[in-house]
N, C-alpha and C. Protein backbone atom coordinates (compact mmCIF):
# COMPACT_ATOMS: atom_id res chain seq x y z
N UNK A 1 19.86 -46.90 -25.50
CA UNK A 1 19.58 -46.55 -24.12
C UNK A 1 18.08 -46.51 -23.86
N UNK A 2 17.45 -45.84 -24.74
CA UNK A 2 15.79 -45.71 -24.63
C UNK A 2 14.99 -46.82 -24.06
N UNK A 3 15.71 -48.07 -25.37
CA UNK A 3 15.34 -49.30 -25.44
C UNK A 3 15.74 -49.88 -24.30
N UNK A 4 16.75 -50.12 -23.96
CA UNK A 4 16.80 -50.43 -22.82
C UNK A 4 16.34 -50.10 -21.11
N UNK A 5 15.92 -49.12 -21.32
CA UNK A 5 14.69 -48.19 -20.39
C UNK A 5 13.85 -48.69 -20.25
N UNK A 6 13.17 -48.67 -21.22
CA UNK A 6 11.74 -49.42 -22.01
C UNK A 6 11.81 -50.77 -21.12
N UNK A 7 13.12 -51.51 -21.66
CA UNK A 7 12.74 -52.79 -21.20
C UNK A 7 13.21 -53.16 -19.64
N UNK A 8 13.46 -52.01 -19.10
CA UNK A 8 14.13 -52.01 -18.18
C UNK A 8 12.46 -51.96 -16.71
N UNK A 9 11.70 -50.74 -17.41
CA UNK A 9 10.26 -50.35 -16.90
C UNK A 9 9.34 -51.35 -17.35
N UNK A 10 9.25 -51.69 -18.27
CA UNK A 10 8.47 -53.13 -18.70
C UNK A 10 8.70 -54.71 -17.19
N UNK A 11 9.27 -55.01 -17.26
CA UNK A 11 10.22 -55.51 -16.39
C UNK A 11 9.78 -55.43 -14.54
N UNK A 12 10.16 -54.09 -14.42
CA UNK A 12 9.64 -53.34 -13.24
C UNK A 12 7.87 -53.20 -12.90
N UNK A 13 7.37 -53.15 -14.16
CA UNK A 13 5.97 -53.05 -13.81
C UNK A 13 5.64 -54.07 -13.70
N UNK A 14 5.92 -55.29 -14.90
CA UNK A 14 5.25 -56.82 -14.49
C UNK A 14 5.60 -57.02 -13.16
N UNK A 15 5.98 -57.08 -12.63
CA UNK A 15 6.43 -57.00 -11.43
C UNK A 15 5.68 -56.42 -10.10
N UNK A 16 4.92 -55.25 -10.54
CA UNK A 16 4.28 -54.53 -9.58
C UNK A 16 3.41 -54.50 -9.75
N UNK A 17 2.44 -55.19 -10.87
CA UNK A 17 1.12 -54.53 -11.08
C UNK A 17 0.09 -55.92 -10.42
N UNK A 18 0.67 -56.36 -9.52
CA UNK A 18 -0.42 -57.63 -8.76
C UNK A 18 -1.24 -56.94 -7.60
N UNK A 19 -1.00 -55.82 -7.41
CA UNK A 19 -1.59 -54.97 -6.45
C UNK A 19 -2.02 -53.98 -7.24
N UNK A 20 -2.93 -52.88 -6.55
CA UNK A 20 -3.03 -51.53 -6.59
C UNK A 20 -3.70 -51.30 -4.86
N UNK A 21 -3.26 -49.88 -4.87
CA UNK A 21 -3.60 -48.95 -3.82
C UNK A 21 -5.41 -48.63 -3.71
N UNK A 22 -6.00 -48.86 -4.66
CA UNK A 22 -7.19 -48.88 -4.49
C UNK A 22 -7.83 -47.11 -4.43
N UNK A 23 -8.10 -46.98 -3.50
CA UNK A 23 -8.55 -45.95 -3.22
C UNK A 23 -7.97 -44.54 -3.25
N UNK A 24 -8.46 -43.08 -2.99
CA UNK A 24 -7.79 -42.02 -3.88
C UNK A 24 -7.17 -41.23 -2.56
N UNK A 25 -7.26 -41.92 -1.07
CA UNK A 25 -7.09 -41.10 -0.35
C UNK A 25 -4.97 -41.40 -0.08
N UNK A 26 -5.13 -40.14 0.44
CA UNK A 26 -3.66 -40.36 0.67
C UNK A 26 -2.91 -41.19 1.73
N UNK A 27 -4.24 -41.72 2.69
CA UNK A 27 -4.14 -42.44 3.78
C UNK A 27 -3.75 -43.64 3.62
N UNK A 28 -2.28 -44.09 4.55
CA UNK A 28 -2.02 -45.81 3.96
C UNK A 28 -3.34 -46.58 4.11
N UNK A 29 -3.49 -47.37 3.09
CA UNK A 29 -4.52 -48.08 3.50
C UNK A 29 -4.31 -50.01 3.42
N UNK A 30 -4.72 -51.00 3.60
CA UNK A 30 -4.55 -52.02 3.55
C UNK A 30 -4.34 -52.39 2.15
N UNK A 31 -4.60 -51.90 0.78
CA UNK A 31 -4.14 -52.66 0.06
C UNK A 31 -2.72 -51.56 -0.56
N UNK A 32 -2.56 -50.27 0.08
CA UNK A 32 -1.45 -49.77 -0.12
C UNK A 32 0.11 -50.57 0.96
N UNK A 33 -0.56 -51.13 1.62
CA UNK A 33 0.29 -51.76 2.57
C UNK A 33 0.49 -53.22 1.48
N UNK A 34 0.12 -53.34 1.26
CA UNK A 34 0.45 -54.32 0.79
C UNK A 34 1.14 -54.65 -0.73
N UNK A 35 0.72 -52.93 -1.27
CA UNK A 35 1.71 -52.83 -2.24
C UNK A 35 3.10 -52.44 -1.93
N UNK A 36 3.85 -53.30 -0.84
CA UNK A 36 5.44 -53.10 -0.58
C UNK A 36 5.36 -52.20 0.75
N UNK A 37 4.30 -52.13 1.57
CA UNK A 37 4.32 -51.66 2.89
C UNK A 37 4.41 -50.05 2.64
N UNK A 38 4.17 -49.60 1.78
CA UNK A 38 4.57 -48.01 1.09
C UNK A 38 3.13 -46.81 1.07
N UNK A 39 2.91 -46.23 1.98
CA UNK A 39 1.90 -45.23 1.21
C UNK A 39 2.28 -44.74 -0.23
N UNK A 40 1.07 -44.15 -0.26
CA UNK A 40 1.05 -43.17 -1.67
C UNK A 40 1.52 -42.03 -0.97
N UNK A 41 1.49 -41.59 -0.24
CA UNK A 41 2.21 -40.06 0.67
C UNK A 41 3.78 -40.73 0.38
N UNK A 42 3.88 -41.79 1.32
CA UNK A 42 5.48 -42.01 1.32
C UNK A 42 6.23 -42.64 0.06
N UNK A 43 5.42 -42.61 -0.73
CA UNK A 43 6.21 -42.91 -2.12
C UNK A 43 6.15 -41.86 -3.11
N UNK A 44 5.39 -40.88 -2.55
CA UNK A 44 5.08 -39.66 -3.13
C UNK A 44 6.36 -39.35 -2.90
N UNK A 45 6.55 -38.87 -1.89
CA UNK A 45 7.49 -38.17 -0.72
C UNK A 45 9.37 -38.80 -1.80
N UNK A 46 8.92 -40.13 -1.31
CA UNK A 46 10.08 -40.83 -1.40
C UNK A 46 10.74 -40.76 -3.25
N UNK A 47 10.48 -40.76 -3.84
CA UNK A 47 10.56 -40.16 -5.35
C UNK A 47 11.11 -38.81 -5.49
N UNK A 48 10.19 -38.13 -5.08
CA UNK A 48 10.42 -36.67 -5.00
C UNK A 48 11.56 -35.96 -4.16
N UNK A 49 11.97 -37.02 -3.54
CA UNK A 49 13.08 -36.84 -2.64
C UNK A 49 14.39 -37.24 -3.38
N UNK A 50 14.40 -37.98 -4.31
CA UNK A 50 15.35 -38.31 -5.14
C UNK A 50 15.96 -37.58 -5.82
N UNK A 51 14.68 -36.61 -6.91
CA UNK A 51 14.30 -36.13 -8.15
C UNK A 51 14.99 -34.60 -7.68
N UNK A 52 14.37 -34.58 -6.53
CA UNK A 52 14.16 -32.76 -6.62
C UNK A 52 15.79 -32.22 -6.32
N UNK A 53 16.37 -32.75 -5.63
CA UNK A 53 18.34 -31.75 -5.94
C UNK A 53 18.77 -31.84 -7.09
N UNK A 54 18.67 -33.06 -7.78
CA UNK A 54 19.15 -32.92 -9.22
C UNK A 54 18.43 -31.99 -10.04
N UNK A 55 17.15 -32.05 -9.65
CA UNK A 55 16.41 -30.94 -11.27
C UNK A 55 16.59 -29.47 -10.26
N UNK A 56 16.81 -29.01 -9.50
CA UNK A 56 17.45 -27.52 -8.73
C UNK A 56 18.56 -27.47 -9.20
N UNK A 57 19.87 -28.71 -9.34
CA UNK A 57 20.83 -28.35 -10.01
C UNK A 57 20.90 -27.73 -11.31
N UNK A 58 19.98 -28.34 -11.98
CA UNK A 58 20.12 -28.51 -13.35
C UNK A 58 18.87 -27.10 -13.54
N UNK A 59 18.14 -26.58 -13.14
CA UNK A 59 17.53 -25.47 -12.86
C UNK A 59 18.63 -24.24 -12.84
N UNK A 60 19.50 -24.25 -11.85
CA UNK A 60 20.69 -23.40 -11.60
C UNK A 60 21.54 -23.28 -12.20
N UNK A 61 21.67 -24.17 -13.04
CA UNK A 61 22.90 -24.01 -14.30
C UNK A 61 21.77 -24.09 -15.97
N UNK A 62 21.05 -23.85 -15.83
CA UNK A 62 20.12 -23.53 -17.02
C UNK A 62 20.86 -22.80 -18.18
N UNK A 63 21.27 -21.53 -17.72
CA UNK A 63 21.55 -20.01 -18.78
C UNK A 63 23.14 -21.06 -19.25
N UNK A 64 23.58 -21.09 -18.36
CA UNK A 64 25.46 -22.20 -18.64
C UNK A 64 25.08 -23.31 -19.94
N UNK A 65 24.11 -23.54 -19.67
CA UNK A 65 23.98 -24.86 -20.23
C UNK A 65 23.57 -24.61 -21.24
N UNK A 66 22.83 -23.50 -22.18
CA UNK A 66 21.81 -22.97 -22.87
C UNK A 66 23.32 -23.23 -23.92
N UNK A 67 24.31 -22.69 -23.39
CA UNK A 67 25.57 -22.27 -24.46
C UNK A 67 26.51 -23.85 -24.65
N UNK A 68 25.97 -24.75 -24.24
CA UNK A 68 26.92 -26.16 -23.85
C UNK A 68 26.11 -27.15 -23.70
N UNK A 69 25.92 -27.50 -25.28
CA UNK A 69 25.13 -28.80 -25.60
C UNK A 69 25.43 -30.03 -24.55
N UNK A 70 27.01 -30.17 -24.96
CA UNK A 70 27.53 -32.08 -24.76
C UNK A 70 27.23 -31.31 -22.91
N UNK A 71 27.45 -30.13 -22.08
CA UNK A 71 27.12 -30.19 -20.29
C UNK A 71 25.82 -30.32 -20.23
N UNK A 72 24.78 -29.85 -20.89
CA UNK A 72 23.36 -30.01 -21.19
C UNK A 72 23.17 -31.58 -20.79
N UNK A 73 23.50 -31.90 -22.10
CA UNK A 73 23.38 -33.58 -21.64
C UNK A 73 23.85 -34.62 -20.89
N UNK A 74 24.85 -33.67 -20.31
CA UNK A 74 25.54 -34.84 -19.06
C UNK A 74 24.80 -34.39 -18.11
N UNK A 75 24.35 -32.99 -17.95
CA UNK A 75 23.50 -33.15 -16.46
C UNK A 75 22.11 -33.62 -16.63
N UNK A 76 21.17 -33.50 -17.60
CA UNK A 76 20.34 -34.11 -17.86
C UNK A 76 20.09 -35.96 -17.88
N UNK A 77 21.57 -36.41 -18.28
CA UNK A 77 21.73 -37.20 -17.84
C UNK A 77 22.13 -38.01 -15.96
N UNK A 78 22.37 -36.80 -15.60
CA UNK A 78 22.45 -37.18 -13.85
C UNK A 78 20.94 -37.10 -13.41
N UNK A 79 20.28 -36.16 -14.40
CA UNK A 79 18.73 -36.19 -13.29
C UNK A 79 17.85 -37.30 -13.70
N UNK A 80 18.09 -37.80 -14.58
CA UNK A 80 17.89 -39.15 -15.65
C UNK A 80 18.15 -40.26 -14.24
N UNK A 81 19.34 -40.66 -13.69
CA UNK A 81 20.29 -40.99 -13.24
C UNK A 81 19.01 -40.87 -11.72
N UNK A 82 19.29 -39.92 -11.47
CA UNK A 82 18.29 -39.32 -10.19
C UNK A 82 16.48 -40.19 -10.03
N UNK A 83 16.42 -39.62 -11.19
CA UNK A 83 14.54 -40.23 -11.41
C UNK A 83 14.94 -41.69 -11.39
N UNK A 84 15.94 -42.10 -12.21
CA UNK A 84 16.10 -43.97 -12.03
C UNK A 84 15.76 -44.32 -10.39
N UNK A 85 17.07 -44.03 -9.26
CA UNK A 85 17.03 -43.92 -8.06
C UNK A 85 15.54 -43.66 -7.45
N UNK A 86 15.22 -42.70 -7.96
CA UNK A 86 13.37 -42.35 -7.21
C UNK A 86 12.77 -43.53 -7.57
N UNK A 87 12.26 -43.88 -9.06
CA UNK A 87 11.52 -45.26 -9.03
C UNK A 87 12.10 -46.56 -7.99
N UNK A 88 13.31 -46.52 -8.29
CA UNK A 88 13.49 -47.79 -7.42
C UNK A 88 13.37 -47.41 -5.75
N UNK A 89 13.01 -46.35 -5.63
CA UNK A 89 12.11 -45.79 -3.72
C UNK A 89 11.13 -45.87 -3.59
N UNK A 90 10.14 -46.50 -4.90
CA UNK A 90 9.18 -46.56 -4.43
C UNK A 90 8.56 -47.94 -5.25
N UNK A 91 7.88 -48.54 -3.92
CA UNK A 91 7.38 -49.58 -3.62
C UNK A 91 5.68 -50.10 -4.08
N UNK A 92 5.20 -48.28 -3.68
CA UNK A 92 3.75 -48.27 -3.98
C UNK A 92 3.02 -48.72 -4.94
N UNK A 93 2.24 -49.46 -6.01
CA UNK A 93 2.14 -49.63 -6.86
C UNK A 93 1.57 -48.90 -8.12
N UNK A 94 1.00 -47.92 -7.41
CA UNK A 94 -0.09 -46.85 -7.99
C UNK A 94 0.87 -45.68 -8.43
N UNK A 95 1.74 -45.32 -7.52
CA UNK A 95 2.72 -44.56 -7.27
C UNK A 95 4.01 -44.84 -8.26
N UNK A 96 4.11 -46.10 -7.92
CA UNK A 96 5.34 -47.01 -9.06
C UNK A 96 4.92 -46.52 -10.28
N UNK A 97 3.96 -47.08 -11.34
CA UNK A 97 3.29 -46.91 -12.64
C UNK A 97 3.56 -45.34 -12.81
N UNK A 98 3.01 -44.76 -12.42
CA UNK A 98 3.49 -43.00 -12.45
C UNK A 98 4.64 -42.87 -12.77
N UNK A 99 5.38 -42.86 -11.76
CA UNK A 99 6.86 -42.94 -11.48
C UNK A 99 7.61 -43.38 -12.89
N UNK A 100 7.16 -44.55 -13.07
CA UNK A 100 7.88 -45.37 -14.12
C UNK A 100 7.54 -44.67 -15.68
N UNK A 101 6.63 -44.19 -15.67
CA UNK A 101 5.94 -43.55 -16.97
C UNK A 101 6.50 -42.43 -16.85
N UNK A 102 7.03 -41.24 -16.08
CA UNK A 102 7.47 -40.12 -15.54
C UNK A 102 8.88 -40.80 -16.49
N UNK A 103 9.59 -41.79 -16.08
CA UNK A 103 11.00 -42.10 -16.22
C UNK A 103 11.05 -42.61 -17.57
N UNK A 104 10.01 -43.33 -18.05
CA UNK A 104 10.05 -43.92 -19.93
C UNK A 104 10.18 -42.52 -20.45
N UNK A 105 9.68 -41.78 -20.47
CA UNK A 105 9.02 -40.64 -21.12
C UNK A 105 10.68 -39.62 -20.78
N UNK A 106 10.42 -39.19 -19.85
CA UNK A 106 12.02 -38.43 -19.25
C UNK A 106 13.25 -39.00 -20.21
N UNK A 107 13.25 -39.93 -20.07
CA UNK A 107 14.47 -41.00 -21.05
C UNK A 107 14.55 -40.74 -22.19
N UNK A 108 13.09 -41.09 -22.63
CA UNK A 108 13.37 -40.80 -23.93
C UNK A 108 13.72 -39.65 -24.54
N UNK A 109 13.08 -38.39 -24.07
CA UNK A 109 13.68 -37.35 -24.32
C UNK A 109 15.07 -37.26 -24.34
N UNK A 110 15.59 -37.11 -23.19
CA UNK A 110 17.21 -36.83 -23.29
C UNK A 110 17.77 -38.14 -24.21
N UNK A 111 17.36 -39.08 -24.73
CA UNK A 111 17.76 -39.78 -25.56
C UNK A 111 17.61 -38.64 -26.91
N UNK A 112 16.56 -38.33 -27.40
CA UNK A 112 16.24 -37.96 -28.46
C UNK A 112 17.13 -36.00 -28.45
N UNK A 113 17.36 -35.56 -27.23
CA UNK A 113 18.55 -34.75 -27.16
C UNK A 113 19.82 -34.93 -27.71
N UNK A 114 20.20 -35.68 -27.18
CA UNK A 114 21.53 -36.32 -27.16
C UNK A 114 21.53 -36.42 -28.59
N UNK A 115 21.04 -37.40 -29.25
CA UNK A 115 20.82 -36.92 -30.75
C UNK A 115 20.64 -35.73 -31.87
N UNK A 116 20.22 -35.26 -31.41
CA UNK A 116 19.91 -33.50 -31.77
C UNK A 116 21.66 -32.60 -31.55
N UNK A 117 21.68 -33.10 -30.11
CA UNK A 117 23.14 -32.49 -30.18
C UNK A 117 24.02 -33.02 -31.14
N UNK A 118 24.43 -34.60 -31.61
CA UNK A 118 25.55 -34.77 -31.76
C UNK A 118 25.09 -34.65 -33.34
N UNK A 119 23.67 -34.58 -34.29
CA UNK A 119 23.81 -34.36 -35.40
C UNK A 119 22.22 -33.49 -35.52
N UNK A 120 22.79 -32.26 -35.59
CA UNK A 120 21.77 -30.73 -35.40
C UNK A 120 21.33 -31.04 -36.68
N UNK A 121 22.09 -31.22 -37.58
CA UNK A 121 21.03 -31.32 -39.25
C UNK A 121 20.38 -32.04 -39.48
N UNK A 122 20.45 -33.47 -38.39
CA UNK A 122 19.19 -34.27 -39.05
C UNK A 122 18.04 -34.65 -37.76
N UNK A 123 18.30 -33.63 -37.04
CA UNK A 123 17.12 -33.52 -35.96
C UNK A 123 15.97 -33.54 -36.24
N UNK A 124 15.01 -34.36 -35.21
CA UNK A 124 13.84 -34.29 -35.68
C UNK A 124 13.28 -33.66 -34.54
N UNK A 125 13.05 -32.53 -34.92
CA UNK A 125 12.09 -31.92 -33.94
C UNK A 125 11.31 -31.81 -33.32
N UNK A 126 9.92 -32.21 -34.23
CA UNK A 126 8.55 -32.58 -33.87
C UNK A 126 8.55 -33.68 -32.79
N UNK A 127 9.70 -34.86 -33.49
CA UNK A 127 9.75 -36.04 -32.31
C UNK A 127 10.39 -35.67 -30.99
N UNK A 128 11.18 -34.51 -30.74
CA UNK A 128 11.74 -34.32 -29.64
C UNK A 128 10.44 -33.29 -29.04
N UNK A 129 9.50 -32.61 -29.53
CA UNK A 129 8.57 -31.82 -29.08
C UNK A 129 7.46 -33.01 -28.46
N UNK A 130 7.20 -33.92 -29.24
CA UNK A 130 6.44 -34.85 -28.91
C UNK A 130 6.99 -35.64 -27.42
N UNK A 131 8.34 -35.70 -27.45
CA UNK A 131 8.62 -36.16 -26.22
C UNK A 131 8.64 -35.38 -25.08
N UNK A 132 8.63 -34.25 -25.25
CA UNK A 132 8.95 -33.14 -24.47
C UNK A 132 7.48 -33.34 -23.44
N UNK A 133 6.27 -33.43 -24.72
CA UNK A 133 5.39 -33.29 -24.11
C UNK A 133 4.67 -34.36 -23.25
N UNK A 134 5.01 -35.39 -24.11
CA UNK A 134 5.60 -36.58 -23.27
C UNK A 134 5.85 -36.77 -21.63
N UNK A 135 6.52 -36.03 -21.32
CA UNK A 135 7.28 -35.65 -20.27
C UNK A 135 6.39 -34.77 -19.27
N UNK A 136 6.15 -33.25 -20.06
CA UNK A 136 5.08 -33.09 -19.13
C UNK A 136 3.83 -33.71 -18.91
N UNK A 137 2.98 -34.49 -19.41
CA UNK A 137 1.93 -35.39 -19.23
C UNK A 137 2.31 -36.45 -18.05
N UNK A 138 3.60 -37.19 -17.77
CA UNK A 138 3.60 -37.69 -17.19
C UNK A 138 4.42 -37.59 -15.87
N UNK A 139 4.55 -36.54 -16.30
CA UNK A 139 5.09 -35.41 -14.80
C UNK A 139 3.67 -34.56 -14.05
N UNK A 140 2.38 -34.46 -15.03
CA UNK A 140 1.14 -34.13 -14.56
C UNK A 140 0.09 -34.87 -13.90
N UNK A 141 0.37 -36.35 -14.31
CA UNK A 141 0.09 -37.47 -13.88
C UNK A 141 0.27 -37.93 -13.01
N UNK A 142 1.86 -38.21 -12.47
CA UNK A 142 2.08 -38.44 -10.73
C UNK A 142 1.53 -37.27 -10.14
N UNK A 143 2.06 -36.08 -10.48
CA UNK A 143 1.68 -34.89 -9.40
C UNK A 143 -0.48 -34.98 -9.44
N UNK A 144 -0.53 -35.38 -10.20
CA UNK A 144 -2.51 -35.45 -9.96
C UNK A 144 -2.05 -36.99 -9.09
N UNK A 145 -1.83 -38.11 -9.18
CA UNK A 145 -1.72 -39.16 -8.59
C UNK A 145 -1.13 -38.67 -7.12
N UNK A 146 0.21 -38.24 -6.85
CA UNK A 146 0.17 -37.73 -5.66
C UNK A 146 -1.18 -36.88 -4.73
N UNK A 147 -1.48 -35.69 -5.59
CA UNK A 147 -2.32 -35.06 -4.78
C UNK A 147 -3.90 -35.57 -4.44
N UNK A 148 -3.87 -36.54 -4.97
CA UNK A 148 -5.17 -37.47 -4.65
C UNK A 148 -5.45 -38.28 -3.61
């Protein structure tokens, strides 16, 4: 699944990276228009609009889930599911790259979960900590890319 992520965002970026947004303001500007007619506000927006009911769900059933590995990973897998949907809302290119790095990184984790659950003795930890952090770096990354 990872791998196929991977090559799934690989794919998606060749694809997008003939543009950039250029500049740091949040204002559409002519070469944000032209990365897919999309601000960085509205692809901000538009992502985050995807993302955010699924991770409140999965926020709200936290303590449930703490006790229920294989529900852990099926809802983790819907917000997985969710962030897919957000990248493909956004058009922006500056915004996209974020996005898409937000979603390699996200993936891989609950990949490297999913593993952990179905064989706890030969978990590797460090690599699931490494992804973890993974995750927040590139969850710190759009949100600095958004607020710019």
């Amino acid at each position: 699944m990872a791998a196929a992520r991977r090559g799934r965002v690989r794919r998606r970026r060749g694809a997008t990276t003939g543009a950039s947004s250029g500049g740091s303001s949040s204002a559409p500007t002519k070469a944000a228009e032209a990365s897919g007619g999309q601000s960085k506000a509205d692809a901000c927006q538009a992502f985050e609009s995807k993302v955010r009911s699924a991770a409140e769900g999965l926020q709200s059933q936290a303590a449930k889930l703490q006790s229920d590995p294989a529900a852990a990973v099926a809802k983790l897998k819907e917000l997985d599911s969710s962030i897919d949907d957000g990248v493909d809302a956004v058009t922006n290119t500056e915004v996209k790259g974020k996005a898409e790095a937000f979603q390699s990184a996200y993936g891989d984790m609950v990949t490297r979960l999913e593993a952990i659950t179905k064989d706890p003795k030969s978990a590797d930890l460090s690599a699931f900590q490494d992804s973890a952090t993974a995750v927040q770096t590139a969850g710190t990354d759009f949100d600095s890319t958004c607020a710019s």
